[in-house]
PDB file of N, CA and C in Angstrom:
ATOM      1  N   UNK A   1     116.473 -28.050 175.304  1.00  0.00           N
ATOM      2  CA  UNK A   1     116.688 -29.470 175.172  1.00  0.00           C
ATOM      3  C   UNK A   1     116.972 -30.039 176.557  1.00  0.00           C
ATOM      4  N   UNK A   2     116.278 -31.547 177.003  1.00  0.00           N
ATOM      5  CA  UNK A   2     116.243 -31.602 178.440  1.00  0.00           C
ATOM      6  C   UNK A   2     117.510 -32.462 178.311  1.00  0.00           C
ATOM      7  N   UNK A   3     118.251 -32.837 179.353  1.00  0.00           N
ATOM      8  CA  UNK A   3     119.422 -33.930 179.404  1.00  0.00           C
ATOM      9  C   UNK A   3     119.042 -34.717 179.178  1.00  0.00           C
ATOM     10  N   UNK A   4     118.146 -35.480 179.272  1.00  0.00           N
ATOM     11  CA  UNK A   4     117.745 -36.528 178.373  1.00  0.00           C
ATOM     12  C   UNK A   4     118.019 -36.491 176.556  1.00  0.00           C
ATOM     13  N   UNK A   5     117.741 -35.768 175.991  1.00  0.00           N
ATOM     14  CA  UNK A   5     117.579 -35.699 174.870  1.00  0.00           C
ATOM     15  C   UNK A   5     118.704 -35.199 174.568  1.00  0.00           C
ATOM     16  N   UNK A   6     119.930 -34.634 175.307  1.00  0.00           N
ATOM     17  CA  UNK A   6     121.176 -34.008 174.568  1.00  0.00           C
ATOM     18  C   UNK A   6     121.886 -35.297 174.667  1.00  0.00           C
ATOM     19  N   UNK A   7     121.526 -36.017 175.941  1.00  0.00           N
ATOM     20  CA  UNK A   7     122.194 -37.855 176.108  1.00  0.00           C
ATOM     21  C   UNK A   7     122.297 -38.051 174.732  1.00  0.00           C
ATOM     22  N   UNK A   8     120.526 -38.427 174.534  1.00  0.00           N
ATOM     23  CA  UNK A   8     120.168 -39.035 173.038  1.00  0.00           C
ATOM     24  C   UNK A   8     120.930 -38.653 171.632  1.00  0.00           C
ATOM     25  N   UNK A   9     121.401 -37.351 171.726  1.00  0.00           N
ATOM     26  CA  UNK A   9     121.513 -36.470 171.003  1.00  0.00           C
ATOM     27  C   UNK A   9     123.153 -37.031 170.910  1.00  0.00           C
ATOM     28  N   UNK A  10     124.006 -36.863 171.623  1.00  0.00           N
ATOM     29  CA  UNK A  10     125.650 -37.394 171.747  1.00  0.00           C
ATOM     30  C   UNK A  10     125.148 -38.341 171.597  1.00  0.00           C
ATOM     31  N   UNK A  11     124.799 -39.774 172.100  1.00  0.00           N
ATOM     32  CA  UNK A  11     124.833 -41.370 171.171  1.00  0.00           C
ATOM     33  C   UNK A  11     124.550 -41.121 170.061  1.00  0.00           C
ATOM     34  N   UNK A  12     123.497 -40.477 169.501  1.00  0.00           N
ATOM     35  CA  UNK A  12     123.534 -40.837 167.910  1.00  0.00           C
ATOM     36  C   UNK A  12     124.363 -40.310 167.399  1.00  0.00           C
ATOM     37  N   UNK A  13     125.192 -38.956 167.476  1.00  0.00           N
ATOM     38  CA  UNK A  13     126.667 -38.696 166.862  1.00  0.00           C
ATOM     39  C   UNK A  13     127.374 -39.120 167.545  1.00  0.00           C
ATOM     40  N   UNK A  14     127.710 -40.108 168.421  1.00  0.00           N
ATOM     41  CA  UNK A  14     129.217 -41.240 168.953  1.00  0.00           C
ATOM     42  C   UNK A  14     128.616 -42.339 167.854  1.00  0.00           C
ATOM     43  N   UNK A  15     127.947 -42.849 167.352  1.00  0.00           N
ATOM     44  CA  UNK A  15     127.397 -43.842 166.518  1.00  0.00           C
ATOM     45  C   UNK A  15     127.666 -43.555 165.008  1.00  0.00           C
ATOM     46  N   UNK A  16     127.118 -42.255 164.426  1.00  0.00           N
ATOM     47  CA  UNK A  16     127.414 -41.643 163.159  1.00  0.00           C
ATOM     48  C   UNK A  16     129.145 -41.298 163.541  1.00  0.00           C
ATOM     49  N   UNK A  17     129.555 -41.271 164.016  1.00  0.00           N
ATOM     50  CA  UNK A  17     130.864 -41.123 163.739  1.00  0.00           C
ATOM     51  C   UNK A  17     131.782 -42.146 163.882  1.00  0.00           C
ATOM     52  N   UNK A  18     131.318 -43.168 164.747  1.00  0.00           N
ATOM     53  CA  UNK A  18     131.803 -44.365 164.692  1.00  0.00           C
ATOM     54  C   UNK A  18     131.491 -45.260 163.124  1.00  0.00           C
ATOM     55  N   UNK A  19     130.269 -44.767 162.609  1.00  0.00           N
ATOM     56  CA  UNK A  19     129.890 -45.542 161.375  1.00  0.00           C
ATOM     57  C   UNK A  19     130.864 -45.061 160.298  1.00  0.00           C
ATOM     58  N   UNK A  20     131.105 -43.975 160.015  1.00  0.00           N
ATOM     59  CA  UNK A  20     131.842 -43.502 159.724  1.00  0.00           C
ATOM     60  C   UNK A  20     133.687 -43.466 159.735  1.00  0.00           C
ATOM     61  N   UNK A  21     133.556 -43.685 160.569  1.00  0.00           N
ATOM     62  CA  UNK A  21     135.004 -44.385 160.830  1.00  0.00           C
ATOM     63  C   UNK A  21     135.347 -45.764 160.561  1.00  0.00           C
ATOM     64  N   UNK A  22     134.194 -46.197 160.422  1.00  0.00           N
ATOM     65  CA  UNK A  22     134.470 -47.974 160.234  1.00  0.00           C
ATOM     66  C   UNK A  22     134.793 -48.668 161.519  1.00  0.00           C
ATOM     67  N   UNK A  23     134.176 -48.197 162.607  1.00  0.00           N
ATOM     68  CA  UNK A  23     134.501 -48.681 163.838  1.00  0.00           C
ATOM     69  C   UNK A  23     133.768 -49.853 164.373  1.00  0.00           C
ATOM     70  N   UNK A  24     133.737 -50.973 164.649  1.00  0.00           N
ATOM     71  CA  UNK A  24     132.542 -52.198 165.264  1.00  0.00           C
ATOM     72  C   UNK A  24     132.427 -52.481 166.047  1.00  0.00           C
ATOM     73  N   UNK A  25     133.826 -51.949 167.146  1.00  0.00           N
ATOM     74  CA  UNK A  25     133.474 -52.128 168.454  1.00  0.00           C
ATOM     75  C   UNK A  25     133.842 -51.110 169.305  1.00  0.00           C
ATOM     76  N   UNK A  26     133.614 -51.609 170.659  1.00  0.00           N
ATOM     77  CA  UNK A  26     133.722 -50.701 171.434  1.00  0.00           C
ATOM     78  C   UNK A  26     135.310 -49.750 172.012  1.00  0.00           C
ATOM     79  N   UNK A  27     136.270 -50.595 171.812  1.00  0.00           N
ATOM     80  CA  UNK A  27     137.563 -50.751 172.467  1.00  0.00           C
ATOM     81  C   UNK A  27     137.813 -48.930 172.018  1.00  0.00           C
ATOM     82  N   UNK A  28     137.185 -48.156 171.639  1.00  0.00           N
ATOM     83  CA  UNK A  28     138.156 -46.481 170.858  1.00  0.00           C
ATOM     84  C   UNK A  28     136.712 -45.774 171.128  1.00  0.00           C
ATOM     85  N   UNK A  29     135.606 -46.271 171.888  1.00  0.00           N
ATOM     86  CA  UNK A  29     134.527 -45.218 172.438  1.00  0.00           C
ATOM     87  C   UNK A  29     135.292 -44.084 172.853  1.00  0.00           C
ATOM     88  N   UNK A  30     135.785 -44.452 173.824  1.00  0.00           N
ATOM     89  CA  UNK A  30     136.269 -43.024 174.619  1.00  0.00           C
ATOM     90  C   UNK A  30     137.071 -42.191 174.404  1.00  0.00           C
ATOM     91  N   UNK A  31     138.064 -42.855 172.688  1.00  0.00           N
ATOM     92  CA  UNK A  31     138.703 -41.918 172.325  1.00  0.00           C
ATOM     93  C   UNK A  31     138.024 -40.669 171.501  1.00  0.00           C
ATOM     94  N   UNK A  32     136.607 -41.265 170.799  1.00  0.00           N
ATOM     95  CA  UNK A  32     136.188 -40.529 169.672  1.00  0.00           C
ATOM     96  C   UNK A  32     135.449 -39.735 170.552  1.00  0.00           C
ATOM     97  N   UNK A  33     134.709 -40.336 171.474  1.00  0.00           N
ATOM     98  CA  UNK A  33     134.328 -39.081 172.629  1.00  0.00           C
ATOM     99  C   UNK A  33     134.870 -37.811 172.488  1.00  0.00           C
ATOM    100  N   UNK A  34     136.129 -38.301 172.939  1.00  0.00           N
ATOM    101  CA  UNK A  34     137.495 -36.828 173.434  1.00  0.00           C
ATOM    102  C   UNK A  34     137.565 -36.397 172.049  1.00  0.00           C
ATOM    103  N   UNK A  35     137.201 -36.950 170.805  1.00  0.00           N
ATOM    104  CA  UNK A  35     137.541 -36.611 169.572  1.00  0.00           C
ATOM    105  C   UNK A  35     136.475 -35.452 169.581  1.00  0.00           C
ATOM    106  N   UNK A  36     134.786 -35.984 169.859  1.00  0.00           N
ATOM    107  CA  UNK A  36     133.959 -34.854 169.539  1.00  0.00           C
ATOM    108  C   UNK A  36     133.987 -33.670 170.460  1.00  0.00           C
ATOM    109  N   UNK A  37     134.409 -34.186 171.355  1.00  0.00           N
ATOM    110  CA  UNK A  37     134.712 -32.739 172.392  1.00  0.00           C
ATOM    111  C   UNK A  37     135.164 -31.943 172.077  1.00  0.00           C
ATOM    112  N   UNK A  38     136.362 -32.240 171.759  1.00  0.00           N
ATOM    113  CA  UNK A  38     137.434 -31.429 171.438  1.00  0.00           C
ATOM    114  C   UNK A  38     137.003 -30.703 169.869  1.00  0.00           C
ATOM    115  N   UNK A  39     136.142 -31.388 169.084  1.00  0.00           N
ATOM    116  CA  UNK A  39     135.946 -30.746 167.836  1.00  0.00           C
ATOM    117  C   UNK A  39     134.686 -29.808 168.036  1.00  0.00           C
ATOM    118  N   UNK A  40     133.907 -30.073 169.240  1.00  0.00           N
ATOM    119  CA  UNK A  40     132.872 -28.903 169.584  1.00  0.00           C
ATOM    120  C   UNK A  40     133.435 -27.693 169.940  1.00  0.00           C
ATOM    121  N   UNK A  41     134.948 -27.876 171.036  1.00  0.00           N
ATOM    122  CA  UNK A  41     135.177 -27.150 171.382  1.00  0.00           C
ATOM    123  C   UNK A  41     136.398 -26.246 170.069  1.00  0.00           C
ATOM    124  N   UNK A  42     136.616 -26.610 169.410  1.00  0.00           N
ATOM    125  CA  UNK A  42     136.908 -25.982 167.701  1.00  0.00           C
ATOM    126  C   UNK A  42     136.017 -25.419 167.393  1.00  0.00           C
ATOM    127  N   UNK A  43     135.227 -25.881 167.347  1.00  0.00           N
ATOM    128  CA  UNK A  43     133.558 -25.244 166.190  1.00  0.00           C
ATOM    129  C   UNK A  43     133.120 -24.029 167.081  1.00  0.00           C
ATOM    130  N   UNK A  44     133.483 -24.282 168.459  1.00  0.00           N
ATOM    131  CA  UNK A  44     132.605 -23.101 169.089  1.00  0.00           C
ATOM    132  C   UNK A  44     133.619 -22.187 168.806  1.00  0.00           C
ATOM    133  N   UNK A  45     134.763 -22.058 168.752  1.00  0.00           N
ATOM    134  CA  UNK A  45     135.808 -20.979 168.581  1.00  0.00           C
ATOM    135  C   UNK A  45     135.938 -20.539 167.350  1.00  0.00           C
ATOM    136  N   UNK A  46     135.086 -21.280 165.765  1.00  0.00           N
ATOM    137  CA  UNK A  46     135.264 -20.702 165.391  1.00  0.00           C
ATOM    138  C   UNK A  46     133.845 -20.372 164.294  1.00  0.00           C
ATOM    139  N   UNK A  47     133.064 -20.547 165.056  1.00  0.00           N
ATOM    140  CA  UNK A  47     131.393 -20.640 164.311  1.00  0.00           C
ATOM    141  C   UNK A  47     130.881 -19.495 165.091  1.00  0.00           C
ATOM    142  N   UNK A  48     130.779 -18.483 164.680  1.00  0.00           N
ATOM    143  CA  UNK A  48     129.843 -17.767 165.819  1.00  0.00           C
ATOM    144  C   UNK A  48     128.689 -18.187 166.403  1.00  0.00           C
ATOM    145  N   UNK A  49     128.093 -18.385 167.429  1.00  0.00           N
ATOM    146  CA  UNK A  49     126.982 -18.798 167.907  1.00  0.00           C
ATOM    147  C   UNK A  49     127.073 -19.832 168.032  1.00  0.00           C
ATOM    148  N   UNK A  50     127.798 -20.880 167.130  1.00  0.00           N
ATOM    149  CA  UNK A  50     127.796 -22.536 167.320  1.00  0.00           C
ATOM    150  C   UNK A  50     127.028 -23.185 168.410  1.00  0.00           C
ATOM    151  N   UNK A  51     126.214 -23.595 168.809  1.00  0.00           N
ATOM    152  CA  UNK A  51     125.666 -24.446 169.455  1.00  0.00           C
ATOM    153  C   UNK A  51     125.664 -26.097 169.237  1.00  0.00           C
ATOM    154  N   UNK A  52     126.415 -27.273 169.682  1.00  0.00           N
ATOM    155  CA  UNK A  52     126.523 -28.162 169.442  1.00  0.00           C
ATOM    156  C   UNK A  52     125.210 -29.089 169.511  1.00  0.00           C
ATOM    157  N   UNK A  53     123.840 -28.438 170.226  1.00  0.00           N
ATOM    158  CA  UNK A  53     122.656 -29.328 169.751  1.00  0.00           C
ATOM    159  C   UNK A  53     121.591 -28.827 168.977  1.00  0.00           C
ATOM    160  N   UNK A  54     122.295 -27.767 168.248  1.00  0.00           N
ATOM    161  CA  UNK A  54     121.428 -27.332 167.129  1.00  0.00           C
ATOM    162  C   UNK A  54     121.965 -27.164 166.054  1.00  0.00           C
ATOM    163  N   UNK A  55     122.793 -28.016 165.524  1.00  0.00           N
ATOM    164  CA  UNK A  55     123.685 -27.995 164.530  1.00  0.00           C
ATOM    165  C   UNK A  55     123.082 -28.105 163.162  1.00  0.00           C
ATOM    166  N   UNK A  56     123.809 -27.809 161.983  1.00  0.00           N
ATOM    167  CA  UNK A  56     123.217 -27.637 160.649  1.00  0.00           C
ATOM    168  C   UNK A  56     123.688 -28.460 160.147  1.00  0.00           C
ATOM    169  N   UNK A  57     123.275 -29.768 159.107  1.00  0.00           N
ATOM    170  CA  UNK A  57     123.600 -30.345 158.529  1.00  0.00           C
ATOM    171  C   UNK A  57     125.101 -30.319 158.404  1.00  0.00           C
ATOM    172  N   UNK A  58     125.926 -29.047 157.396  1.00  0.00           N
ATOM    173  CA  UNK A  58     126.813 -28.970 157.328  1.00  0.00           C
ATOM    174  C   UNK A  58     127.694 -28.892 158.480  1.00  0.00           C
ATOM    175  N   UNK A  59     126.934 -28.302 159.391  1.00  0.00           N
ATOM    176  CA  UNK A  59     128.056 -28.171 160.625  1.00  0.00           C
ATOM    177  C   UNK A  59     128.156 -29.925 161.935  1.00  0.00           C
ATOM    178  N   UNK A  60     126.939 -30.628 161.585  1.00  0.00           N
ATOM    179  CA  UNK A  60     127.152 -32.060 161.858  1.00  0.00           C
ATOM    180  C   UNK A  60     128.130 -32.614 160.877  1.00  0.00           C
ATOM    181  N   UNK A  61     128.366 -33.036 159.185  1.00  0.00           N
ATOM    182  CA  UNK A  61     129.163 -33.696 158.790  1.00  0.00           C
ATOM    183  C   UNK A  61     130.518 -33.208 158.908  1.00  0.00           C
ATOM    184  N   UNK A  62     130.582 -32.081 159.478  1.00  0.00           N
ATOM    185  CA  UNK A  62     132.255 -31.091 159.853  1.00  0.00           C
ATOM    186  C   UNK A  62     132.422 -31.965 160.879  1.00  0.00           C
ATOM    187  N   UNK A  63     131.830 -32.316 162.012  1.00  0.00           N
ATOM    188  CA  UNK A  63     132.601 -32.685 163.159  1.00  0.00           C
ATOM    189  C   UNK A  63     132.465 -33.840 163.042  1.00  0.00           C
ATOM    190  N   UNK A  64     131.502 -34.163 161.887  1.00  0.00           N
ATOM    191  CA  UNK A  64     132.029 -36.305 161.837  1.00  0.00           C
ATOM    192  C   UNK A  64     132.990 -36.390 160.982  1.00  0.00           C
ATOM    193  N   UNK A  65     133.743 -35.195 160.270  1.00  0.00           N
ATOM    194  CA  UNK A  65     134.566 -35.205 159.255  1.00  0.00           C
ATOM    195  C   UNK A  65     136.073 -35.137 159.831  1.00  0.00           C
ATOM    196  N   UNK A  66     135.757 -33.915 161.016  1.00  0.00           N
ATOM    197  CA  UNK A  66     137.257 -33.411 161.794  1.00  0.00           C
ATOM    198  C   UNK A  66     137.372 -34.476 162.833  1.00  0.00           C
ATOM    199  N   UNK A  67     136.356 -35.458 163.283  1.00  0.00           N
ATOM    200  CA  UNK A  67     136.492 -36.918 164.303  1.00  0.00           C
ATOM    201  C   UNK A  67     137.079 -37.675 163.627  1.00  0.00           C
ATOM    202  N   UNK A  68     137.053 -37.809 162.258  1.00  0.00           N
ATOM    203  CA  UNK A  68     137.515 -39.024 161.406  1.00  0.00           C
ATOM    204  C   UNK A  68     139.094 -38.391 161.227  1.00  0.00           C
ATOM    205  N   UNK A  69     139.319 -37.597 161.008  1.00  0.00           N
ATOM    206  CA  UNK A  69     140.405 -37.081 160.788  1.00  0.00           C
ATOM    207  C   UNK A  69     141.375 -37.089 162.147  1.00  0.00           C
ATOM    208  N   UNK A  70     140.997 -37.128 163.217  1.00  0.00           N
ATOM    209  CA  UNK A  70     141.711 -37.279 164.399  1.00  0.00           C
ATOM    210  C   UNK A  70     141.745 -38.566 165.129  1.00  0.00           C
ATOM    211  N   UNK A  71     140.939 -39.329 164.327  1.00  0.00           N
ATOM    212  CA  UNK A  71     140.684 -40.843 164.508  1.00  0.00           C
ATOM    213  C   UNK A  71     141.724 -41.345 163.404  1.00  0.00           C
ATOM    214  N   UNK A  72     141.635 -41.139 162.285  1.00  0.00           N
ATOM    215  CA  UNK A  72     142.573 -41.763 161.398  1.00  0.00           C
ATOM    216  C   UNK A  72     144.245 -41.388 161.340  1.00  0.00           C
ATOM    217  N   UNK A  73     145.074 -40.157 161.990  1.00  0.00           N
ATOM    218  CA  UNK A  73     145.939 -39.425 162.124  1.00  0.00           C
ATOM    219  C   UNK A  73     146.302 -39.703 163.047  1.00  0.00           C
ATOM    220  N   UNK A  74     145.646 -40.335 164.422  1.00  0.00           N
ATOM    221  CA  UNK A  74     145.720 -40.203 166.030  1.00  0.00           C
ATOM    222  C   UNK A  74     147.501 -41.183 165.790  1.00  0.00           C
ATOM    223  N   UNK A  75     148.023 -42.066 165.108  1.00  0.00           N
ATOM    224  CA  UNK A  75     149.273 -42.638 165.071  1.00  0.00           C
ATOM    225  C   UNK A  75     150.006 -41.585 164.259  1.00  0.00           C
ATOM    226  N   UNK A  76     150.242 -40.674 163.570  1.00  0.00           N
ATOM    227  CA  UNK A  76     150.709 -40.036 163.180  1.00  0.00           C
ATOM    228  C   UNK A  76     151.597 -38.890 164.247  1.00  0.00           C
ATOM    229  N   UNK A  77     150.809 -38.326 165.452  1.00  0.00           N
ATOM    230  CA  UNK A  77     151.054 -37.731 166.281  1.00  0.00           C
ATOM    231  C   UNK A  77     152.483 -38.643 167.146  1.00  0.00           C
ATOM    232  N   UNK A  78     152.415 -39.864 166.933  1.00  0.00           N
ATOM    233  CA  UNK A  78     153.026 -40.561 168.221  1.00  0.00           C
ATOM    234  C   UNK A  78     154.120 -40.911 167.562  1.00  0.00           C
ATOM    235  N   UNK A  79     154.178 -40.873 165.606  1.00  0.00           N
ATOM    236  CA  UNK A  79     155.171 -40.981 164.989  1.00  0.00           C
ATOM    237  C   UNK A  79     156.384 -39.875 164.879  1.00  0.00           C
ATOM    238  N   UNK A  80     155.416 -39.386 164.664  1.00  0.00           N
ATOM    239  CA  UNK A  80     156.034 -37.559 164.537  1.00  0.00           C
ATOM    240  C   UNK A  80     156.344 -36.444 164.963  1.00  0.00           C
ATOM    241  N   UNK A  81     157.146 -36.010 166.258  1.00  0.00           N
ATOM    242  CA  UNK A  81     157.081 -35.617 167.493  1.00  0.00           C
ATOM    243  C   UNK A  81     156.911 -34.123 167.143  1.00  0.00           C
ATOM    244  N   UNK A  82     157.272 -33.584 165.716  1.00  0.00           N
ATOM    245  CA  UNK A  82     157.075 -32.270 165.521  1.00  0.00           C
ATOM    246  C   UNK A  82     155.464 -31.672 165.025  1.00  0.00           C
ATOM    247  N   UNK A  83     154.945 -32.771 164.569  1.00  0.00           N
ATOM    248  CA  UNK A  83     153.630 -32.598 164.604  1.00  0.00           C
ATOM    249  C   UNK A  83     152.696 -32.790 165.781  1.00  0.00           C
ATOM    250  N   UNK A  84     153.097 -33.516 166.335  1.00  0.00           N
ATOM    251  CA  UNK A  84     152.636 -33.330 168.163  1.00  0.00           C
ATOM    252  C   UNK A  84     153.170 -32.228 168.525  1.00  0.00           C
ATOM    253  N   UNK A  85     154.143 -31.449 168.562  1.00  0.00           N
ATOM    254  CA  UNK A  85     154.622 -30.170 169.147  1.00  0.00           C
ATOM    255  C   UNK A  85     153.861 -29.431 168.612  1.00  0.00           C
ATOM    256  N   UNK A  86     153.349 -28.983 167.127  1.00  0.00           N
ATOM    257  CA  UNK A  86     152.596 -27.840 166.835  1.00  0.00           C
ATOM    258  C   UNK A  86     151.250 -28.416 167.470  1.00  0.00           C
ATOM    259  N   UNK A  87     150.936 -29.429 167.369  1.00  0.00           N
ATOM    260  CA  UNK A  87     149.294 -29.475 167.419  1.00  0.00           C
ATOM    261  C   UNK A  87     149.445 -29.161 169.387  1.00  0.00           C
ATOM    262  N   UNK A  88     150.133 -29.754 169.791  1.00  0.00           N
ATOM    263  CA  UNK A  88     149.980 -29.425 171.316  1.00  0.00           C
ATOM    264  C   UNK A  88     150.338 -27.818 171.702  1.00  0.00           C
ATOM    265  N   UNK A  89     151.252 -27.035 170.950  1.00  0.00           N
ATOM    266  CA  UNK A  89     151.421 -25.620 171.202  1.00  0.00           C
ATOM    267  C   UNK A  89     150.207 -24.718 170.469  1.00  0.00           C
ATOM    268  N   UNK A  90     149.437 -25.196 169.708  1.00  0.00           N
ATOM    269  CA  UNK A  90     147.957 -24.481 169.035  1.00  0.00           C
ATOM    270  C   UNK A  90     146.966 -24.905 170.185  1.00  0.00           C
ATOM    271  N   UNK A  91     147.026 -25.882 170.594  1.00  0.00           N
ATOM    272  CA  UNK A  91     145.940 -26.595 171.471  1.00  0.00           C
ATOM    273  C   UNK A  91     145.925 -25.144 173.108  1.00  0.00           C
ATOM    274  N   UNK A  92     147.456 -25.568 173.136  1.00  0.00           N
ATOM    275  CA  UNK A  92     147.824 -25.141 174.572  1.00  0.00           C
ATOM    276  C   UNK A  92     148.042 -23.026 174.725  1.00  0.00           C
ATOM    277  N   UNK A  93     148.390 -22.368 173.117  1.00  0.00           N
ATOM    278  CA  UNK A  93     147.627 -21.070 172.868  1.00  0.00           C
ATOM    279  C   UNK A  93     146.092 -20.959 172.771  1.00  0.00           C
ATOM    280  N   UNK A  94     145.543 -21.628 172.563  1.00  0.00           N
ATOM    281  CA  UNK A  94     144.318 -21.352 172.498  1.00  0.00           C
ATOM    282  C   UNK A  94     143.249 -21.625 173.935  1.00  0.00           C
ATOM    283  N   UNK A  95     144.501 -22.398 174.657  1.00  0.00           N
ATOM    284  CA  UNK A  95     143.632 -22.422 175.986  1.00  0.00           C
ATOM    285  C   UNK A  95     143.742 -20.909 176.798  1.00  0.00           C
ATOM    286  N   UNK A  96     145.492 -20.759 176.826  1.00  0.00           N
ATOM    287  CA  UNK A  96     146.023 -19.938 177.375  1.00  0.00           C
ATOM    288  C   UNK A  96     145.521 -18.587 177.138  1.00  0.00           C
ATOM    289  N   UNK A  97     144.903 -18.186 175.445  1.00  0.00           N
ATOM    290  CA  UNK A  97     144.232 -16.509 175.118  1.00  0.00           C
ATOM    291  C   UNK A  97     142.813 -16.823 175.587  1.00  0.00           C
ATOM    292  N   UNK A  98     142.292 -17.994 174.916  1.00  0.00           N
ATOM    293  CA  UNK A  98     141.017 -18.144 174.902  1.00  0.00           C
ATOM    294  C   UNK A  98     140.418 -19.189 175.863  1.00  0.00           C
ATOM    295  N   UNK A  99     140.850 -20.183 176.059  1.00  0.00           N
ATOM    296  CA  UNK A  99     140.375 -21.326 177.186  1.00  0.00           C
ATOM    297  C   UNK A  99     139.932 -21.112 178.477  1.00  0.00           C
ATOM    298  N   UNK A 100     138.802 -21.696 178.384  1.00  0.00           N
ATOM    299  CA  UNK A 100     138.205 -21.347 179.877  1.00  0.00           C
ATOM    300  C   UNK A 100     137.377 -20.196 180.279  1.00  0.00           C
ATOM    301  N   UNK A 101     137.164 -19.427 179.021  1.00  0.00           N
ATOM    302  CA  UNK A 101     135.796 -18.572 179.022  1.00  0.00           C
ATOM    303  C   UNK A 101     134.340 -19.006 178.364  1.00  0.00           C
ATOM    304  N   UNK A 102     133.471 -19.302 179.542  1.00  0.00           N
ATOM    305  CA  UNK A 102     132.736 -19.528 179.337  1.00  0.00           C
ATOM    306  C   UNK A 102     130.880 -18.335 178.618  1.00  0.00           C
TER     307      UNK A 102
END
């Protein structure tokens, strides 16, 4: 797939997941961005082979499913300081065993 077409490929899932979210404008682009990133970088840890531009049906509505879910929760974290502590100490083990092997 040339960079061109993986471009193409991320707008139309920043779009399907924005549709999905009920989103109309622009002002939370860059959060759902960091949303799909971060949910590729889930899927690859736990899909064997996962490839994020050859995805399977099911494995596209997972990460417009786990975006919506970190899109709709994202105030929950800022409410709840113990649920920010686990999600940031899972985030921050998984860099520390596994993060950063490419």
């Amino acid at each position: 797939m040339t960079d061109e077409e993986k471009k193409e490929f991320h707008e139309k899932l920043l779009e399907d997941c924005k549709t999905y979210n009920h989103i109309d404008y622009d002002d939370d682009e860059n959060l759902v961005e960091l949303f799909i990133d971060a949910t590729f970088e889930e899927l690859q840890e736990l899909i064997p082979n996962f490839d994020p531009y050859m995805m399977t049906a099911r494995q596209r509505l997972l990460t417009i499913v786990f975006v919506k879910d970190l899109y709709d929760n994202r105030e929950k974290y800022q409410k709840d300081t113990k649920t920010l502590a686990n999600a940031v100490s899972s985030m921050l083990l998984k860099e520390m065993y596994k993060g950063g092997q490419t």
